[in-house]
Protein backbone atom coordinates (compact mmCIF):
# COMPACT_ATOMS: atom_id res chain seq x y z
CA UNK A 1 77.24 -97.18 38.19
CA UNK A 2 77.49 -93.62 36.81
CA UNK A 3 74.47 -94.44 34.07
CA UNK A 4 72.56 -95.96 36.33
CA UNK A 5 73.36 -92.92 38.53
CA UNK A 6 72.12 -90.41 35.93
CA UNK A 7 69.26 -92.33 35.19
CA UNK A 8 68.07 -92.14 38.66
CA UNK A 9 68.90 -88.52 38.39
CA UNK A 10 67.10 -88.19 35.52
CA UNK A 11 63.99 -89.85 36.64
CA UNK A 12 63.59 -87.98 39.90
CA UNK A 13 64.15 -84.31 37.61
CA UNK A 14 60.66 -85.99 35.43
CA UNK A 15 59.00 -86.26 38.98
CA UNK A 16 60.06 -83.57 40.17
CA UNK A 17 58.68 -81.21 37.69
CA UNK A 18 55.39 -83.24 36.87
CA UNK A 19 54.46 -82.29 40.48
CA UNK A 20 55.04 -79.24 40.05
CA UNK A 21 53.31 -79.11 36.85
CA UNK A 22 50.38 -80.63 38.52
CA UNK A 23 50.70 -77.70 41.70
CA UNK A 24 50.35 -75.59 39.18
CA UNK A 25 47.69 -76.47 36.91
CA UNK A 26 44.03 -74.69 37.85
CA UNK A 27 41.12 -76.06 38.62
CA UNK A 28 38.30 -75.07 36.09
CA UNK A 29 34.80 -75.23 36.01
CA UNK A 30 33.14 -78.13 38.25
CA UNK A 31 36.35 -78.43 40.35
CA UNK A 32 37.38 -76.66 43.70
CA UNK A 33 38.99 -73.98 43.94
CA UNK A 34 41.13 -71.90 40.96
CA UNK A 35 43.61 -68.98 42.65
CA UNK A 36 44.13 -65.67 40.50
CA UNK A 37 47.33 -65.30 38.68
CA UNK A 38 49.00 -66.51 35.32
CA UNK A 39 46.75 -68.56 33.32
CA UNK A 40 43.95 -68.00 35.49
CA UNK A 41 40.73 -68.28 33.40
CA UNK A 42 36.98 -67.58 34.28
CA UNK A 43 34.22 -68.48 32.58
CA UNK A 44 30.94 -66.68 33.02
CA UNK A 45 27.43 -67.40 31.71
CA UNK A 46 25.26 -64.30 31.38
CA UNK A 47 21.95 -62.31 29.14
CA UNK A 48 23.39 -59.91 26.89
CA UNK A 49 21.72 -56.59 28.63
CA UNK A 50 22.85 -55.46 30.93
CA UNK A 51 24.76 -58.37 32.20
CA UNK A 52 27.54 -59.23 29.69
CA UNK A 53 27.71 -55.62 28.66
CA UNK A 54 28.95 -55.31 32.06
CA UNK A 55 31.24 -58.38 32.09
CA UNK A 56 32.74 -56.95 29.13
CA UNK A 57 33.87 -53.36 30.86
CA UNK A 58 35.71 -55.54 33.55
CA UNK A 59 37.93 -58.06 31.13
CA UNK A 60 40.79 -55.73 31.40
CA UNK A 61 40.49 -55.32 35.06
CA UNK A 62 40.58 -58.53 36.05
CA UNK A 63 43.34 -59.23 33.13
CA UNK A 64 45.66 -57.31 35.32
CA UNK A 65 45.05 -59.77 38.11
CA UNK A 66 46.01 -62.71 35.64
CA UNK A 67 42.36 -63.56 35.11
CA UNK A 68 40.99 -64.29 31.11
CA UNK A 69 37.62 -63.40 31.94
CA UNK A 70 35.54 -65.45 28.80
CA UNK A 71 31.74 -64.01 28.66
CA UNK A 72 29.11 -67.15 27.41
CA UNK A 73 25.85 -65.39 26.23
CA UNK A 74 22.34 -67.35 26.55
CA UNK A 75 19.67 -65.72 25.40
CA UNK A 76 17.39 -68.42 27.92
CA UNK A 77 17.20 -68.63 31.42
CA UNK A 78 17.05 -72.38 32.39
CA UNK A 79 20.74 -73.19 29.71
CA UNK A 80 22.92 -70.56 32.52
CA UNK A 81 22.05 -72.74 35.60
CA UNK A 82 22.25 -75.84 33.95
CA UNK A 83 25.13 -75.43 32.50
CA UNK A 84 26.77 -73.86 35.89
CA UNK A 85 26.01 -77.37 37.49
CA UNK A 86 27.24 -79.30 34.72
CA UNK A 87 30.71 -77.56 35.29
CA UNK A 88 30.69 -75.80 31.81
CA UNK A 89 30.39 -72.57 33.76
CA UNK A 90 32.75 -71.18 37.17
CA UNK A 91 29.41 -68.68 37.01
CA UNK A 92 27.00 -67.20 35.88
CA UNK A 93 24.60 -63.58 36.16
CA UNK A 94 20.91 -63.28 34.90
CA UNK A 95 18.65 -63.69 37.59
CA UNK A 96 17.42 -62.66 40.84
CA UNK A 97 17.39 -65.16 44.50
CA UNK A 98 13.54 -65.76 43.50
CA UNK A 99 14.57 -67.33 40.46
CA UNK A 100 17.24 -69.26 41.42
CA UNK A 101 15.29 -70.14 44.72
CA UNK A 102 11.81 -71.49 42.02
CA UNK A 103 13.71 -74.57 41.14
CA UNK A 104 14.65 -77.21 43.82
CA UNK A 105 17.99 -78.76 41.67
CA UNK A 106 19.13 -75.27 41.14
CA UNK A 107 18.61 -73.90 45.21
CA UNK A 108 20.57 -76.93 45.86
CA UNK A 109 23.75 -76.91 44.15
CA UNK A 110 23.82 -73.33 43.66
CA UNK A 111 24.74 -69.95 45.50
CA UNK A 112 24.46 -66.22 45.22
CA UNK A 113 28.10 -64.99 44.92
CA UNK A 114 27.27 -61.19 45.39
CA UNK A 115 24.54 -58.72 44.07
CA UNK A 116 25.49 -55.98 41.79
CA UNK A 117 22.18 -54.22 40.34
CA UNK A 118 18.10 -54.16 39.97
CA UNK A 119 15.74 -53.33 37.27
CA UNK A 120 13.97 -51.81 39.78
CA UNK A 121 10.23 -52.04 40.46
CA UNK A 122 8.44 -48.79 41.91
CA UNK A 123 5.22 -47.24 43.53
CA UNK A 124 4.51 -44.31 41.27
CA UNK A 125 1.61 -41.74 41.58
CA UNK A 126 -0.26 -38.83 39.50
CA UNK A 127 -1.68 -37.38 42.65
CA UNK A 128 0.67 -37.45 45.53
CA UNK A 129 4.30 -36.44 45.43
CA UNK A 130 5.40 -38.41 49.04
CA UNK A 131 4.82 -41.64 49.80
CA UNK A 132 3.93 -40.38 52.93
CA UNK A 133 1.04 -38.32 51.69
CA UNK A 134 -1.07 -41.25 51.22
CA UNK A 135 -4.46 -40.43 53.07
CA UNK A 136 -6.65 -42.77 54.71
CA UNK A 137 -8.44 -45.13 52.87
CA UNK A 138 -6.26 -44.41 49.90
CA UNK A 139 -6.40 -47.34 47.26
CA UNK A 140 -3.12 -48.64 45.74
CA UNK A 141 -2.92 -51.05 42.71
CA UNK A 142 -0.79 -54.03 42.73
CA UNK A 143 0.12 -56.76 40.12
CA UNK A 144 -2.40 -59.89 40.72
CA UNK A 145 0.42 -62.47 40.22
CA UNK A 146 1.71 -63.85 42.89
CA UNK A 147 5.08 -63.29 42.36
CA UNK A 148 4.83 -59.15 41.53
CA UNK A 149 1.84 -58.96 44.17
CA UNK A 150 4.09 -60.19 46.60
CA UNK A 151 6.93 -57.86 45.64
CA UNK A 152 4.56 -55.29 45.38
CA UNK A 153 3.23 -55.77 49.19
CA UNK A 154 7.21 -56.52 50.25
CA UNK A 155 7.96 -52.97 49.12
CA UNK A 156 5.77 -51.18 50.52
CA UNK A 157 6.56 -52.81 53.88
CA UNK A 158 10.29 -51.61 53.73
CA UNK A 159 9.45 -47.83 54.17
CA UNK A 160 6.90 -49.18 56.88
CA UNK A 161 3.50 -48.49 54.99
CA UNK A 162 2.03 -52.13 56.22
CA UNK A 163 3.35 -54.98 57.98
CA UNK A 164 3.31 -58.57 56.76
CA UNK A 165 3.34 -62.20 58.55
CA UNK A 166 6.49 -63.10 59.22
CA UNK A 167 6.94 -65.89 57.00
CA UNK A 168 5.00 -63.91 54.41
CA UNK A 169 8.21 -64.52 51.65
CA UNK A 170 8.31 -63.27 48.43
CA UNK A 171 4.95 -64.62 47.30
CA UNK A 172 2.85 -62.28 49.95
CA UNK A 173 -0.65 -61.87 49.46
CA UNK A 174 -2.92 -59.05 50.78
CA UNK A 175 -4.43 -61.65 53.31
CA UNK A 176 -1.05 -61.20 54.67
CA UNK A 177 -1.05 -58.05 55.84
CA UNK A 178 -1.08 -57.95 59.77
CA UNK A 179 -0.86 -54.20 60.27
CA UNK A 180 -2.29 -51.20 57.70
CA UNK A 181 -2.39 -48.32 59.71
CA UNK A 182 -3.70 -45.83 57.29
CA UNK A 183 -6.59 -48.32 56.33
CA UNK A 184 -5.16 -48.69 52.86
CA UNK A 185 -7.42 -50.82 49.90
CA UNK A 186 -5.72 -52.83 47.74
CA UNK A 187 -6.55 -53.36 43.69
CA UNK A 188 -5.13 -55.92 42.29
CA UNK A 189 -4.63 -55.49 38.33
CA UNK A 190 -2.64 -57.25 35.32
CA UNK A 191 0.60 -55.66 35.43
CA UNK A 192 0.32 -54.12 32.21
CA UNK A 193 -2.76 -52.21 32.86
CA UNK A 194 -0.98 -50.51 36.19
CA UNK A 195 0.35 -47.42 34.47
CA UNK A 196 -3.04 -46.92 33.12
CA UNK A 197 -4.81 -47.24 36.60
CA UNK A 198 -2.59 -44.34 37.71
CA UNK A 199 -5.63 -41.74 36.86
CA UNK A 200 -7.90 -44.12 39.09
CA UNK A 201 -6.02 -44.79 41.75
CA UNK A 202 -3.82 -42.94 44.63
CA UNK A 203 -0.86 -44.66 43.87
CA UNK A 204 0.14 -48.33 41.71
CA UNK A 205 3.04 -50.54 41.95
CA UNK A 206 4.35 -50.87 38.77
CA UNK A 207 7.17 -53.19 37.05
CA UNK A 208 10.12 -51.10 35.47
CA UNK A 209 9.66 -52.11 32.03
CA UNK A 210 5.95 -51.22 32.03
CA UNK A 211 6.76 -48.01 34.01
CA UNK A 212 9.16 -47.24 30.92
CA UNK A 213 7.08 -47.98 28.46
CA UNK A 214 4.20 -45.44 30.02
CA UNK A 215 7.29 -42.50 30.07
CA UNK A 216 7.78 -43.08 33.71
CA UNK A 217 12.08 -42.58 34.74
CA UNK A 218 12.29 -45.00 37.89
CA UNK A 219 14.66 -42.75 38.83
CA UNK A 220 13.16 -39.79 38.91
CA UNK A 221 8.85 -40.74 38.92
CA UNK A 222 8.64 -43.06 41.59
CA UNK A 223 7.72 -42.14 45.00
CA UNK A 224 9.74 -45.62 46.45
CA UNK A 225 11.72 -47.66 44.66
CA UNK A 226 13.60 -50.90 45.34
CA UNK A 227 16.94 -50.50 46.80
CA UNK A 228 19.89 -53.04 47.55
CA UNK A 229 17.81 -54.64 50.06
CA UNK A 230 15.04 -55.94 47.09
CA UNK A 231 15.49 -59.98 46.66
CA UNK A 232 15.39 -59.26 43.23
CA UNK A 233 19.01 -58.15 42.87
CA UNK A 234 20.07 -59.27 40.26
CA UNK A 235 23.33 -61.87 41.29
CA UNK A 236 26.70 -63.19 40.14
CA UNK A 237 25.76 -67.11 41.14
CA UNK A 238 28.34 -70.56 41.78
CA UNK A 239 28.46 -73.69 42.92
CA UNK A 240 27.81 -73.86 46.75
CA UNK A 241 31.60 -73.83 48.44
CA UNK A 242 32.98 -71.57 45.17
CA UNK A 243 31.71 -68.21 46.39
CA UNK A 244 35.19 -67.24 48.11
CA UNK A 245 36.70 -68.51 44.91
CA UNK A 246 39.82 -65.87 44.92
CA UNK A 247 38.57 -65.43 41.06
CA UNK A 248 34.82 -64.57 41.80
CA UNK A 249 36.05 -62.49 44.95
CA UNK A 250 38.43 -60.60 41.99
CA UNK A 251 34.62 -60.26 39.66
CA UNK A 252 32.96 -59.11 42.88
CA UNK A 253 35.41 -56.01 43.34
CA UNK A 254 35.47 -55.25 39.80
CA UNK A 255 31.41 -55.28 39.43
CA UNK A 256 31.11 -53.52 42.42
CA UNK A 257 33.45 -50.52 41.37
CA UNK A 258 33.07 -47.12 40.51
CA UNK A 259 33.55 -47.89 37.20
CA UNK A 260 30.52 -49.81 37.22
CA UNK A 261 28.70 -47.42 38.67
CA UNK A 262 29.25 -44.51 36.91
CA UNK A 263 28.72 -46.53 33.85
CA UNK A 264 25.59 -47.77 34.88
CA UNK A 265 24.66 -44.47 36.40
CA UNK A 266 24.98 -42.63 32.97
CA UNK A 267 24.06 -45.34 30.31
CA UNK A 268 20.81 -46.26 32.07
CA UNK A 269 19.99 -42.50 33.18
CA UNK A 270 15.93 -43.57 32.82
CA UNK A 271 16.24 -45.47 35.97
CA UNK A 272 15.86 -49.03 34.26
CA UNK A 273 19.69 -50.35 35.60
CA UNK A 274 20.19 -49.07 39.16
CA UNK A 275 23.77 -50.27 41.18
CA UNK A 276 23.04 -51.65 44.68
CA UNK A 277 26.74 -51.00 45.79
């Protein structure tokens, strides 16, 4: 009786502990939901600049939650998103909604977590210093691809300059412009020819890498700019039902901080990295 006793007691001590064990164990990459603490780990697909630069800055802060933050670089776009769905990622941060949104497998199983900065896109001008200053009839140049044209035409409508269809989206094209109350003509141009069109025209919409390249500061040389209302924010993405993941809500506060900011703020001082938050 008393050894068959202490093996019973010692068989229900094994159970008892593999269950906790098992309570214990996170779930990783693919799986439901991992809570921050002890032995937490996150693993996060990203470009090198400026997105796992920035990963980098938070490791520590989101060590003292009991989060190993573990930074993937790709140096493609399509690897991140498959590899999120896979389950080899918990996320990832590269792209913009438009991307994600241009592939049907990708808008399905995955989700914008939060937004955290843009490389912005601008209207810039050699003759005008006020976007409102634009007369009548004034001509502005726009990218002729439908994917800048449309941001072009999108950005202009948020400080109220036109008005576009409703369902316009982010591929807008000039026939979708319902209202243009200062008569405005449109040119539509390659993209890289839009800093150059700057002496012909009263204003151009012009992508931030081309506006560097032409020694334009975003910043400082555009007369709008996108804000944290662009869709091109660039995103922290997850599987659909892991965005209030405690460890992506514990990423989300430590992107979004001041830190952040003032880093961004004064390592990207031309304009070409600009926090939403």
């Amino acid at each position: 009786m008393k050894n068959t006793r202490s093996v019973k007691i010692f068989v229900g001590l094994l159970i008892a502990g593999a269950l906790v064990f098992g309570l214990n164990q996170p779930v990783h990459a693919g799986g439901k939901k991992e809570a921050a603490g002890s032995g937490s780990t996150l693993t996060v697909g990203a470009t090198p600049v400026p997105h796992a630069e920035l990963l980098n800055l938070v490791k520590e802060d989101l060590a003292a939650k009991g989060i190993t933050l573990k930074v993937v670089e790709f140096t493609d776009y399509v690897t991140p998103n498959t590899a999120l769905i896979a389950g080899d990622l918990d996320a990832n941060f590269f792209q913009h909604i438009p991307y994600l949104a241009s592939n049907a497998e990708w808008n399905a199983a995955l989700i914008s977590a939060f937004g955290v900065h843009i490389e912005p896109f601008g209207i810039y001008s050699n003759s005008i210093k006020d976007i409102a200053d634009l007369k009548e009839g004034a001509t502005i140049a726009i990218p002729n691809d439908p994917s800048n044209g449309g941001r072009a035409l999108l950005l202009l409508q948020s400080k109220g300059i036109i008005t576009l269809k409703a369902d316009a989206g982010i591929t807008a094209t000039i026939q979708d412009i319902t209202a243009n109350p200062k008569n405005l003509k449109f040119r539509e141009l390659e993209a890289a020819q839009l800093p150059r069109s700057l002496a012909d025209v009263d204003a151009a919409a012009i992508n931030g890498n081309y506006a560097l390249e032409a020694g334009l500061n975003p910043a400082k040389d555009a007369l709008i700019i996108e804000g944290a209302d662009s869709p091109y924010v660039n995103i922290v993405v997850v599987k659909k039902g892991n965005e209030n993941d405690s460890r992506i809500q514990a990423l989300s506060q430590a992107l979004r901080s001041a830190k952040i900011k003032d880093y961004i703020t004064k390592t990207w001082t031309d304009g070409s990295v600009v926090a939403i938050f």
